[in-house]
N, C-alpha and C. Protein backbone atom coordinates (compact mmCIF):
# COMPACT_ATOMS: atom_id res chain seq x y z
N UNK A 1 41.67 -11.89 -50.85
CA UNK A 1 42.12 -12.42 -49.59
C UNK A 1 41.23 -13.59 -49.20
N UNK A 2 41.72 -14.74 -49.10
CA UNK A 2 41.28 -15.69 -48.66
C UNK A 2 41.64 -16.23 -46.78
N UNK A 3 40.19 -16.56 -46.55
CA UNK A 3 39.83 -16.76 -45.01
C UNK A 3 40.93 -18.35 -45.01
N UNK A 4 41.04 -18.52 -44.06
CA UNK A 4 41.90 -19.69 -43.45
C UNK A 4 41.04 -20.69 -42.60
N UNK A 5 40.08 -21.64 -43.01
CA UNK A 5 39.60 -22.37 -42.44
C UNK A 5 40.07 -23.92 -41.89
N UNK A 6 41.69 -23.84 -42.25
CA UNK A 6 42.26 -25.18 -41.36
C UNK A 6 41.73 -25.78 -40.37
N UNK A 7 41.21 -24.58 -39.44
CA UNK A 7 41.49 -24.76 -37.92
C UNK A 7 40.01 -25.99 -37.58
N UNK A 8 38.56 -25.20 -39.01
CA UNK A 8 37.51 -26.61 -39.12
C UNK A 8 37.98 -28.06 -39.43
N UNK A 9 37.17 -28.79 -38.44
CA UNK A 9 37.23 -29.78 -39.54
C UNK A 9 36.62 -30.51 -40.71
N UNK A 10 37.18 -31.21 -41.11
CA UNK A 10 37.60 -31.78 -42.95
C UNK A 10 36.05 -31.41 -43.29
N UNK A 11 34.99 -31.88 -42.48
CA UNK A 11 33.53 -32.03 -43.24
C UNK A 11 32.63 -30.91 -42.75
N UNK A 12 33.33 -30.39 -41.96
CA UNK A 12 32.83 -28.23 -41.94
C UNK A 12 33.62 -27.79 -42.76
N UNK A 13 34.56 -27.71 -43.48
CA UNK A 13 35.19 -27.37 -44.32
C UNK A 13 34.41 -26.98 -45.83
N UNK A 14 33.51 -28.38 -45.81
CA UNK A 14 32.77 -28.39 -47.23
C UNK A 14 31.51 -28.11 -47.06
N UNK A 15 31.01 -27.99 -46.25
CA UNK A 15 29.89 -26.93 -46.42
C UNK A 15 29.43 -25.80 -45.18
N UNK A 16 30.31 -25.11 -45.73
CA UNK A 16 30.31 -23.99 -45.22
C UNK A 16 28.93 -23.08 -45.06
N UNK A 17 28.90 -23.00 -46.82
CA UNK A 17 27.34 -22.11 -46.90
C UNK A 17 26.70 -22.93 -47.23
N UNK A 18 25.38 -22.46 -47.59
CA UNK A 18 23.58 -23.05 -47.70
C UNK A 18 23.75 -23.42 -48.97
N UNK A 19 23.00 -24.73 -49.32
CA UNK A 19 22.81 -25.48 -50.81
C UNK A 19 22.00 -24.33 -51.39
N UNK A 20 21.56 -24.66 -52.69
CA UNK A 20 20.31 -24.53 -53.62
C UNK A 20 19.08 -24.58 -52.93
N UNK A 21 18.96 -25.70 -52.60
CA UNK A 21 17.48 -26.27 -51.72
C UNK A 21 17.27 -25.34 -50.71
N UNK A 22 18.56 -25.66 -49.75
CA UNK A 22 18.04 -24.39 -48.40
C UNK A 22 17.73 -23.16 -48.88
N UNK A 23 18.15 -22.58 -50.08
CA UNK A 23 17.98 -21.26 -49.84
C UNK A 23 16.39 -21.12 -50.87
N UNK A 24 16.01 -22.33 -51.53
CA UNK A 24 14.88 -21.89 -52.42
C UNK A 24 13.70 -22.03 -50.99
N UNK A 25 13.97 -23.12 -50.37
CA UNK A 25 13.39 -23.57 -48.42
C UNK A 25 12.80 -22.22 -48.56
N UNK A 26 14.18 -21.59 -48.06
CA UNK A 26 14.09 -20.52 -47.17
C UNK A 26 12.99 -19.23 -47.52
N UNK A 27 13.12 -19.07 -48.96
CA UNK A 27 12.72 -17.97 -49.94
C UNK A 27 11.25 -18.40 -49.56
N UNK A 28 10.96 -19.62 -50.00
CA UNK A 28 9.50 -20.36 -50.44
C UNK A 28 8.75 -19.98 -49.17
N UNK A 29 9.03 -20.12 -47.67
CA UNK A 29 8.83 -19.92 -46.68
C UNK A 29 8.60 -18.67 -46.06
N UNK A 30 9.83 -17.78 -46.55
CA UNK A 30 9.85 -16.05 -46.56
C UNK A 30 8.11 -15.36 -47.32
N UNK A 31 7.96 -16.13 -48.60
CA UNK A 31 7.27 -15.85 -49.59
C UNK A 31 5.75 -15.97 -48.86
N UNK A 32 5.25 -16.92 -48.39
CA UNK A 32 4.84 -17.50 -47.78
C UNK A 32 4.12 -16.61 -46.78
N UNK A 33 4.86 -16.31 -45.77
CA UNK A 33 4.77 -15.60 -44.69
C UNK A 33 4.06 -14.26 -45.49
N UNK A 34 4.77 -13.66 -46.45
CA UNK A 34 4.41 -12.60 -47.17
C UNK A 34 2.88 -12.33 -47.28
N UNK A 35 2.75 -13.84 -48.52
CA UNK A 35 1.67 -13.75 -49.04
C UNK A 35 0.49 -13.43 -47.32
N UNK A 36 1.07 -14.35 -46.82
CA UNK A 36 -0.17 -14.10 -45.37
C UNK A 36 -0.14 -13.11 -44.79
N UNK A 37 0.62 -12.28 -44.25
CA UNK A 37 0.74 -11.15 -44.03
C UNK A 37 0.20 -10.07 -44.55
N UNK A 38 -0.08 -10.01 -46.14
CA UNK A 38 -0.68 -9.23 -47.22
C UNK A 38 -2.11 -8.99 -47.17
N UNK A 39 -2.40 -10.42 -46.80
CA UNK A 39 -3.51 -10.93 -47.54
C UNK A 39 -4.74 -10.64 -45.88
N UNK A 40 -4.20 -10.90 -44.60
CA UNK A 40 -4.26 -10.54 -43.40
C UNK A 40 -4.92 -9.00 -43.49
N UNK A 41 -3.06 -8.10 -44.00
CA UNK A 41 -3.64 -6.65 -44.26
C UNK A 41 -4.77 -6.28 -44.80
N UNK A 42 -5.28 -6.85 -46.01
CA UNK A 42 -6.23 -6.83 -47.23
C UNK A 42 -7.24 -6.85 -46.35
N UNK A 43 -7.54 -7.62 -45.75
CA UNK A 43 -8.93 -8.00 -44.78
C UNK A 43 -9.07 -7.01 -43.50
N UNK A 44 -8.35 -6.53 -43.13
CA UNK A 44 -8.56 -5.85 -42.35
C UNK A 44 -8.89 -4.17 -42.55
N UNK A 45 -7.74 -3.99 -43.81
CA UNK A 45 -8.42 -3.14 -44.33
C UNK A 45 -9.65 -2.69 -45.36
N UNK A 46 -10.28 -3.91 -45.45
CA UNK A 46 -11.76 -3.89 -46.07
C UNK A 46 -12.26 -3.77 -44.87
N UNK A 47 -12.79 -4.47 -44.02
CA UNK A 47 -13.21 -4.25 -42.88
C UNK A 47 -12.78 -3.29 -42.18
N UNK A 48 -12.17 -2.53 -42.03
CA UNK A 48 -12.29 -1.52 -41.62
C UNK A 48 -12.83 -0.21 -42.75
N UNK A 49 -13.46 -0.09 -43.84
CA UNK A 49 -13.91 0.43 -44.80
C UNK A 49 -14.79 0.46 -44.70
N UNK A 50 -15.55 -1.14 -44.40
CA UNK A 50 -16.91 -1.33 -44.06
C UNK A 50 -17.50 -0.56 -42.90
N UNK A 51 -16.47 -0.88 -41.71
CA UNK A 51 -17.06 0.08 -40.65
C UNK A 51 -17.09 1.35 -40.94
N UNK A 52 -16.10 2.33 -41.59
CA UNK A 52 -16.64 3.17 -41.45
C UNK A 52 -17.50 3.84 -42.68
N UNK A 53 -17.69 2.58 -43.38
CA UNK A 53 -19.42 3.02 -44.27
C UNK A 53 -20.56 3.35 -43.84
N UNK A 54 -20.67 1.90 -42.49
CA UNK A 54 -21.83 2.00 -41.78
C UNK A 54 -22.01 3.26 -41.05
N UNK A 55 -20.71 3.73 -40.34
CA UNK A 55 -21.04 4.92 -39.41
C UNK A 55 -20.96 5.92 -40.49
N UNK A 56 -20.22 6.32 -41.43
CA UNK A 56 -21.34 7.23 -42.48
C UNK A 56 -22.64 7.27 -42.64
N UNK A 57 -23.30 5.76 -43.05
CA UNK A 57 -24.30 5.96 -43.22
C UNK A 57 -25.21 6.15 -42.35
N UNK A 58 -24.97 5.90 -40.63
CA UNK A 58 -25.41 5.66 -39.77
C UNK A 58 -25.68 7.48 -39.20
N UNK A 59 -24.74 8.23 -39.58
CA UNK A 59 -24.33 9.58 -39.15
C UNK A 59 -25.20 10.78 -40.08
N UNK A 60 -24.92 9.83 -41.65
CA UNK A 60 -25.72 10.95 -42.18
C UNK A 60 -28.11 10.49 -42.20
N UNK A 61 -27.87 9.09 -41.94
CA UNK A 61 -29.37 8.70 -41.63
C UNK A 61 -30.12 9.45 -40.68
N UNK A 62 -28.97 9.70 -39.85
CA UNK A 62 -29.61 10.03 -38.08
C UNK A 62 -29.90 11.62 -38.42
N UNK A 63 -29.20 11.91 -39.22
CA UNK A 63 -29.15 13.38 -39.95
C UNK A 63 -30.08 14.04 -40.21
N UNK A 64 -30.44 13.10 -41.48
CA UNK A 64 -31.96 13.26 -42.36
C UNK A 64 -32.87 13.54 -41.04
N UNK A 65 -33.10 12.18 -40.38
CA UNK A 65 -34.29 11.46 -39.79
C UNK A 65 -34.39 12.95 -38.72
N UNK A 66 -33.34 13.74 -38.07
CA UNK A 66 -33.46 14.91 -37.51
C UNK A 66 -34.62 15.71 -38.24
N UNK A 67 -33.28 16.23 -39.01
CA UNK A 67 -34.27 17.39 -39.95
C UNK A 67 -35.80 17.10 -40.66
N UNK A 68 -35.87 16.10 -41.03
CA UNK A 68 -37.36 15.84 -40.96
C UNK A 68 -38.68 15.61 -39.68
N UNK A 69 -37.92 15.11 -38.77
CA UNK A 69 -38.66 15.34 -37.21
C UNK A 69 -38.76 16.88 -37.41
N UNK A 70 -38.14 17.44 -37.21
CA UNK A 70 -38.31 19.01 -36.71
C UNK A 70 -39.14 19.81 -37.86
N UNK A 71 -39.26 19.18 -38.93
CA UNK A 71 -39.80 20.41 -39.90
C UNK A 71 -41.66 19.36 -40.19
N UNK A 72 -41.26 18.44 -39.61
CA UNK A 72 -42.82 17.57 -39.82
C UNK A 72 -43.63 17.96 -38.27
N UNK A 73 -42.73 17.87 -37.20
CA UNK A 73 -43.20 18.27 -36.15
C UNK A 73 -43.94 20.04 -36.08
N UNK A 74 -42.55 20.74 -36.69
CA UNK A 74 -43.26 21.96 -36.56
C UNK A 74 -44.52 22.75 -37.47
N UNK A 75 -44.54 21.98 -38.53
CA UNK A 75 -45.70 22.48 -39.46
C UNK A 75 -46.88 22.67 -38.90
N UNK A 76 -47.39 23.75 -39.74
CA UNK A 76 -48.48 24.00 -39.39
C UNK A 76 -49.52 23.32 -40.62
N UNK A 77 -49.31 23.24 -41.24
CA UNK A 77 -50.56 22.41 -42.10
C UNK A 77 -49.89 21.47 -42.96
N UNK A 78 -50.34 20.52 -43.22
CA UNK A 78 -49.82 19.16 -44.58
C UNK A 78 -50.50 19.71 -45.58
N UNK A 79 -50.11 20.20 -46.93
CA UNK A 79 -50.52 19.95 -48.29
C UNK A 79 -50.69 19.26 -49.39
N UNK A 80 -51.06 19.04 -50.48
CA UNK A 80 -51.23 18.16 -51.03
C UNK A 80 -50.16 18.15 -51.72
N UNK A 81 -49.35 17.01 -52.05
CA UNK A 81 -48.02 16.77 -52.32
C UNK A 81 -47.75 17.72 -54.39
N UNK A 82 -46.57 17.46 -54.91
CA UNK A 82 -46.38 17.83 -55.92
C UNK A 82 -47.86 17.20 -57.24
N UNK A 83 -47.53 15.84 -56.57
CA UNK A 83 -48.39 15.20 -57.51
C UNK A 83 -50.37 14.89 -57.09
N UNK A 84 -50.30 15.72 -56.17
CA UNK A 84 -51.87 16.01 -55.88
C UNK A 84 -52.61 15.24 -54.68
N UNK A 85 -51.21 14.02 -54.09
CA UNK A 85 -51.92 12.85 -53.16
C UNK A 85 -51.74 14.29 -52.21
N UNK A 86 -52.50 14.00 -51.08
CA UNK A 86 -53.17 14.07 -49.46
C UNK A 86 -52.30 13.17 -48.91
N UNK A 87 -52.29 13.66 -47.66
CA UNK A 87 -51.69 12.80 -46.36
C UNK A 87 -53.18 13.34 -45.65
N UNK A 88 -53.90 12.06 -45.54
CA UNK A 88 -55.34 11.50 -44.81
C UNK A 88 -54.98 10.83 -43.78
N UNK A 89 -55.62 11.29 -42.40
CA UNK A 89 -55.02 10.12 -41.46
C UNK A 89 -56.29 9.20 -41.75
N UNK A 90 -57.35 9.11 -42.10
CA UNK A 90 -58.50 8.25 -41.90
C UNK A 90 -57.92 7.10 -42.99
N UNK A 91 -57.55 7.27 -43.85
CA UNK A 91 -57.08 6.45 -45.32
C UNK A 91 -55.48 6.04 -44.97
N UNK A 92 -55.34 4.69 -45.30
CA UNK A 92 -53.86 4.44 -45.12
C UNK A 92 -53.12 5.00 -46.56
N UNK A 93 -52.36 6.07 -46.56
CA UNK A 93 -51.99 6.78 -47.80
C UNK A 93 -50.63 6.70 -47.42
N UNK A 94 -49.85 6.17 -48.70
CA UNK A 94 -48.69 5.90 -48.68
C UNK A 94 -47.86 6.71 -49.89
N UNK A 95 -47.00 7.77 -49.09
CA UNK A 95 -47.00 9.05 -50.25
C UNK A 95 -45.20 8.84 -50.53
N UNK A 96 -45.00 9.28 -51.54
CA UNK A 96 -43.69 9.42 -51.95
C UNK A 96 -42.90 10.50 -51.63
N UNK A 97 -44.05 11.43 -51.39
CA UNK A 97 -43.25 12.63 -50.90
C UNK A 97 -44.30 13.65 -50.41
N UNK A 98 -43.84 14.53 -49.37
CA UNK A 98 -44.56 15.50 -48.32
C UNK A 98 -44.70 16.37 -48.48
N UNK A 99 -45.38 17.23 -48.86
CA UNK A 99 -45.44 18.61 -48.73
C UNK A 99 -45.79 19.58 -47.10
N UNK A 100 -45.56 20.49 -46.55
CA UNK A 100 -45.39 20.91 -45.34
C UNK A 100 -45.12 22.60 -45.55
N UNK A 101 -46.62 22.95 -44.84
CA UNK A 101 -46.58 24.34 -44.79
C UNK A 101 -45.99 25.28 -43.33
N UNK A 102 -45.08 25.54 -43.20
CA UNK A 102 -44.28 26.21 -41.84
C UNK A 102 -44.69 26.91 -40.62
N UNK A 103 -44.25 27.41 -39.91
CA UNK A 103 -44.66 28.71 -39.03
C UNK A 103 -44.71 29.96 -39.93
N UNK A 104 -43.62 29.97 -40.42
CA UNK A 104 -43.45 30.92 -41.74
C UNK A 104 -44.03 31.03 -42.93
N UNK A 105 -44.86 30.49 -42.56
CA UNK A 105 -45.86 30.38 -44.12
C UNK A 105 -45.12 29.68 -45.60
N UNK A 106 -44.21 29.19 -45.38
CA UNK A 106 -43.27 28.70 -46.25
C UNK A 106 -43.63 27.12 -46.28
N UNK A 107 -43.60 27.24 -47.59
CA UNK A 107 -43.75 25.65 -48.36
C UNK A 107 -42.56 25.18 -48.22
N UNK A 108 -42.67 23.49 -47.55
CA UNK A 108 -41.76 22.63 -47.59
C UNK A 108 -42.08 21.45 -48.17
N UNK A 109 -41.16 21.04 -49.19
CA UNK A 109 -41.53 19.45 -50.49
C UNK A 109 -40.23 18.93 -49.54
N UNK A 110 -40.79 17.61 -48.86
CA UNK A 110 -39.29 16.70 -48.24
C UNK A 110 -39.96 15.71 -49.67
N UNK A 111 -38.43 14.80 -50.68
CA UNK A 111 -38.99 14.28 -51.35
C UNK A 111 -37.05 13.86 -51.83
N UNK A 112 -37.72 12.37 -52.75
CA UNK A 112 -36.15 11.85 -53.56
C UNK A 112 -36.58 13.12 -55.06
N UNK A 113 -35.21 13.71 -55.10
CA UNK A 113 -35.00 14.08 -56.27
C UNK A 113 -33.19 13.04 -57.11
N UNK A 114 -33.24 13.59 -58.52
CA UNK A 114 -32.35 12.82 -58.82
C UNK A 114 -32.15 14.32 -59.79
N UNK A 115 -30.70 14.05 -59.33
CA UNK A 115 -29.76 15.61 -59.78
C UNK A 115 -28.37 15.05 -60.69
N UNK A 116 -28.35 15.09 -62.10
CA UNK A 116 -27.04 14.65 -62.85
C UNK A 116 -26.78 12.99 -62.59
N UNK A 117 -27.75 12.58 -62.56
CA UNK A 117 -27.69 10.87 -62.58
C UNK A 117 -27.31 10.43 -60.73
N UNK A 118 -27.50 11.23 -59.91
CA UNK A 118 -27.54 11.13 -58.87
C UNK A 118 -28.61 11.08 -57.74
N UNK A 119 -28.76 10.68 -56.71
CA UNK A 119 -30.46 10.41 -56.33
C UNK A 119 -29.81 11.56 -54.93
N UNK A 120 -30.58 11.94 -54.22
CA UNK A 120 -30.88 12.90 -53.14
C UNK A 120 -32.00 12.81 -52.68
N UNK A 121 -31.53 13.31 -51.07
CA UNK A 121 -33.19 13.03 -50.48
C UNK A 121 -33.27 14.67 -50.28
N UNK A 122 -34.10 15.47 -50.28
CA UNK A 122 -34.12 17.14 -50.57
C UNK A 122 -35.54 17.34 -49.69
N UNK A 123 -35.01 18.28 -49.15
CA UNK A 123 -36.03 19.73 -48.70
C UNK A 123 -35.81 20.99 -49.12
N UNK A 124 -36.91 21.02 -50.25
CA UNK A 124 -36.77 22.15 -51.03
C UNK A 124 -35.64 21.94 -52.25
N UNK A 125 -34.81 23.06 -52.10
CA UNK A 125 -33.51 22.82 -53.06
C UNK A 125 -32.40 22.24 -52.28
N UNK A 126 -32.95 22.11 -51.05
CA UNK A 126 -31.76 21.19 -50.21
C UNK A 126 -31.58 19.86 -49.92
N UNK A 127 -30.02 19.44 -50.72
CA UNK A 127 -30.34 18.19 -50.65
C UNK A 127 -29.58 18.15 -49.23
N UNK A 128 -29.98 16.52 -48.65
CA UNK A 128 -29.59 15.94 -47.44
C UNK A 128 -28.69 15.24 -47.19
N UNK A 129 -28.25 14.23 -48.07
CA UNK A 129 -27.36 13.36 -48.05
C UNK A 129 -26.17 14.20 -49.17
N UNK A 130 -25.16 13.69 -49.32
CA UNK A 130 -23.91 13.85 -49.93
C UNK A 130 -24.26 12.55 -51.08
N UNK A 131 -23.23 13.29 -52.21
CA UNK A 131 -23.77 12.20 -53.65
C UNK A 131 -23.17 10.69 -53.58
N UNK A 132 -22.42 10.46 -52.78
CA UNK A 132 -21.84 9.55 -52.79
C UNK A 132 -23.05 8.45 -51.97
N UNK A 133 -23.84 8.96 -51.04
CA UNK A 133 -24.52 8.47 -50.65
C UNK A 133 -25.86 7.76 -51.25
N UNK A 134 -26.56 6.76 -51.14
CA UNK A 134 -27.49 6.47 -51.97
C UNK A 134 -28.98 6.46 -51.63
N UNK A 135 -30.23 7.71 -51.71
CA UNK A 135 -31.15 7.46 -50.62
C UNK A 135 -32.05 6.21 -51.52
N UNK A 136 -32.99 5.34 -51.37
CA UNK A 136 -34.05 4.94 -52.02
C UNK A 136 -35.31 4.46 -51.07
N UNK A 137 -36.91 3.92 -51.39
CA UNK A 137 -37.56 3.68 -50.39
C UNK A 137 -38.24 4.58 -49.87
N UNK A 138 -37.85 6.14 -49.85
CA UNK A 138 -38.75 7.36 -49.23
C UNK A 138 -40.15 7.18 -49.31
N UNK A 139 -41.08 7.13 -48.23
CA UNK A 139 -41.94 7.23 -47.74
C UNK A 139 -42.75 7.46 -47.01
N UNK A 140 -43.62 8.25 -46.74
CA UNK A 140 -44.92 8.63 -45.74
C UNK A 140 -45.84 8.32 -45.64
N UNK A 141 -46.29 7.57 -44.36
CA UNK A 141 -47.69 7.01 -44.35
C UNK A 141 -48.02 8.03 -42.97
N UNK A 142 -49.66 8.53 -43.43
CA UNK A 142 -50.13 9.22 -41.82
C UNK A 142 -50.77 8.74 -41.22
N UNK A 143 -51.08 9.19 -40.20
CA UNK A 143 -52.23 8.16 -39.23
C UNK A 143 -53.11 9.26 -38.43
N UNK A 144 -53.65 8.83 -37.25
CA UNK A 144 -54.53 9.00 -36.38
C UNK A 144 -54.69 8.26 -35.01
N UNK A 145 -53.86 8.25 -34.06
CA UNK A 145 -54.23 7.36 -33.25
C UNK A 145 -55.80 7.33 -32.09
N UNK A 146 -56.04 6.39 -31.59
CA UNK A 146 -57.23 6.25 -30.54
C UNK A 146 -57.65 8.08 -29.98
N UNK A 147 -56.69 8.42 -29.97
CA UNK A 147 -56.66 9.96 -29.01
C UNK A 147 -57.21 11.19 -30.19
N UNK A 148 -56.96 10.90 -31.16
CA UNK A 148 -57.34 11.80 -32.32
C UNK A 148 -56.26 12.45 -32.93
N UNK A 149 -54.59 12.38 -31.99
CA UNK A 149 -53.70 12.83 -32.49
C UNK A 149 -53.68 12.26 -34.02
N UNK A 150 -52.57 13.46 -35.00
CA UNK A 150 -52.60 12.69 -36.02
C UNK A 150 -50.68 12.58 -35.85
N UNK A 151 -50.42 11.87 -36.37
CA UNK A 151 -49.09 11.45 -37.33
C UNK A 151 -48.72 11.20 -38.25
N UNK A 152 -46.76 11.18 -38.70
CA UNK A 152 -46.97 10.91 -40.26
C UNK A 152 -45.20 9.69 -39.42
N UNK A 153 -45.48 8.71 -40.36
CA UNK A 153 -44.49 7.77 -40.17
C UNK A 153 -43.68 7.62 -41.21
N UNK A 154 -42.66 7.65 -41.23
CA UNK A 154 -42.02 7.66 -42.81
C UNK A 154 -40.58 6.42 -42.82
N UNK A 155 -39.94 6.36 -43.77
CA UNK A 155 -38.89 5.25 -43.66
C UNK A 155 -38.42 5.86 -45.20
N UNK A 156 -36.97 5.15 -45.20
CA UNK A 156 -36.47 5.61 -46.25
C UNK A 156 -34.67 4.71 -45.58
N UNK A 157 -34.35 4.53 -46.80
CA UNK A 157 -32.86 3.26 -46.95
C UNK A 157 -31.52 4.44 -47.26
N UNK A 158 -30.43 3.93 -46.83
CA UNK A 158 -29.28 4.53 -47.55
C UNK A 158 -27.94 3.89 -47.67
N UNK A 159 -27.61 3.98 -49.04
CA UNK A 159 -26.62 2.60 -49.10
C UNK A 159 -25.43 3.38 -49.37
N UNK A 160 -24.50 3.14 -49.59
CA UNK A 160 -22.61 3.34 -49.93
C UNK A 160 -22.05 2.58 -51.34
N UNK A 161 -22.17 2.51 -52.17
CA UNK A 161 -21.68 1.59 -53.31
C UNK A 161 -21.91 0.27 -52.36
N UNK A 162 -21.02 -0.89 -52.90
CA UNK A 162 -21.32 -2.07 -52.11
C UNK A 162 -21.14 -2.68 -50.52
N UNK A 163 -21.09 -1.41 -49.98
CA UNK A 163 -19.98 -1.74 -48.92
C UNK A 163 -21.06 -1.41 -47.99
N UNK A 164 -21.91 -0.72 -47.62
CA UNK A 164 -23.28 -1.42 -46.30
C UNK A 164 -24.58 -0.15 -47.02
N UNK A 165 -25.15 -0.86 -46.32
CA UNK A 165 -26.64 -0.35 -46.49
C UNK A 165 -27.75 0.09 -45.28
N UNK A 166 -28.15 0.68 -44.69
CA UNK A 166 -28.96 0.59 -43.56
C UNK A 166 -30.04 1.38 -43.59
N UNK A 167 -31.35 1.26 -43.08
CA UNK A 167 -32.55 1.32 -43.07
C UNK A 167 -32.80 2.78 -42.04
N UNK A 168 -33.83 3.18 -42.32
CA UNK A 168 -34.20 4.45 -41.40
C UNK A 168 -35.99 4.23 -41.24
N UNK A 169 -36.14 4.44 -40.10
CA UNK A 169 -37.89 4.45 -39.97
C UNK A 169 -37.74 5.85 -38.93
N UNK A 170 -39.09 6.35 -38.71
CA UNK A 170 -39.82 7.05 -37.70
C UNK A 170 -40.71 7.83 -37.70
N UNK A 171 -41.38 8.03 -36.88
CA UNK A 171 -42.91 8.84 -36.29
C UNK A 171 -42.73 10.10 -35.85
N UNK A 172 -43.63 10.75 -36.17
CA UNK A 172 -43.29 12.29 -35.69
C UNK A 172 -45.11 12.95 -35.67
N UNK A 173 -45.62 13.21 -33.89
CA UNK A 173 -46.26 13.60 -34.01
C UNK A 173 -46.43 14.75 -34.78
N UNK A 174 -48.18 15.41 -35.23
CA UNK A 174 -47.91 16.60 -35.44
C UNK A 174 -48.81 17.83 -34.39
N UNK A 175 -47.59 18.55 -34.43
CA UNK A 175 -48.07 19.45 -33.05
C UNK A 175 -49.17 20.78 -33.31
N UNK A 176 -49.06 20.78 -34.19
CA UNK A 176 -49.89 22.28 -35.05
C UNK A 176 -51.11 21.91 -35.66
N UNK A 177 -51.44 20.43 -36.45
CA UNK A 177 -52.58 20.44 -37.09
C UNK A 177 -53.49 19.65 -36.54
């Protein structure tokens, strides 16, 4: 069945529909829009990946940096680490890892272990972070301030594959020794 277009005239008649050109126009333009649209998405959803790397890492840092306040605070005596260093407040001693004797008479090693090609920051057999997480940097330096208090200051990094990295420091008097 054919439409009846008499009623146009002579030069609407002949082009009715869209050339070649308009419609490759049109496509090229469609395409276009696409690609930006895509590429828009792409970025936003990296960035938003990123953010919530940081607040991972930000969530499980604040984590650690807890549980080590409370078990450095509550000790009752510092021991000499696995590998024989002292935490001296008179000596600036910069230790890799802590040893910490309890209320409970229980030995505590805060320290990086590396478990199946994986790094962990551990107290005891407990690790702290999740494997995906990356600790490196662990450290303790103690002190002594003017007052005779002593302290131990420590810092330690934790990264995400490439996607953020952020730093941890802090002080924790000690209340027992």
């Amino acid at each position: 069945m054919q439409k009846n277009l008499a009623w146009l005239p002579r030069h609407s008649r002949l082009t009715v529909g869209f050339t070649l050109i308009e419609l490759l126009i049109a496509t090229a333009i469609g395409m276009l829009l696409m690609i930006t649209i895509s590429t828009l998405f792409f970025v936003a959803t990296l960035h938003s990946a990123k953010i919530e790397a940081r607040r991972m890492l930000k969530t499980n840092g604040e984590s650690i940096r807890r549980e080590f306040d409370f078990l450095i605070k509550n000790s009752v005596k510092l021991l000499p680490n696995a590998q024989g260093d002292n935490c001296q407040t008179n000596v600036l001693t910069q230790l890799n890892s802590l040893r910490l004797k309890s209320i409970d008479n229980g030995i505590t090693d805060l320290q990086l272990v590396t478990d199946q090609s994986n790094q962990f920051i551990a107290s005891n057999s407990t690790y702290l972070n999740p494997a995906s997480i990356t600790p490196s940097g662990l450290t303790f330096n103690c002190f002594q301030n003017a007052l005779g208090e002593k302290y131990i200051d420590y810092q330690f990094d934790l990264s995400l594959a490439n996607f953020a990295s952020q730093h941890f420091s802090s002080f924790v008097f000690l209340r027992n020794n």
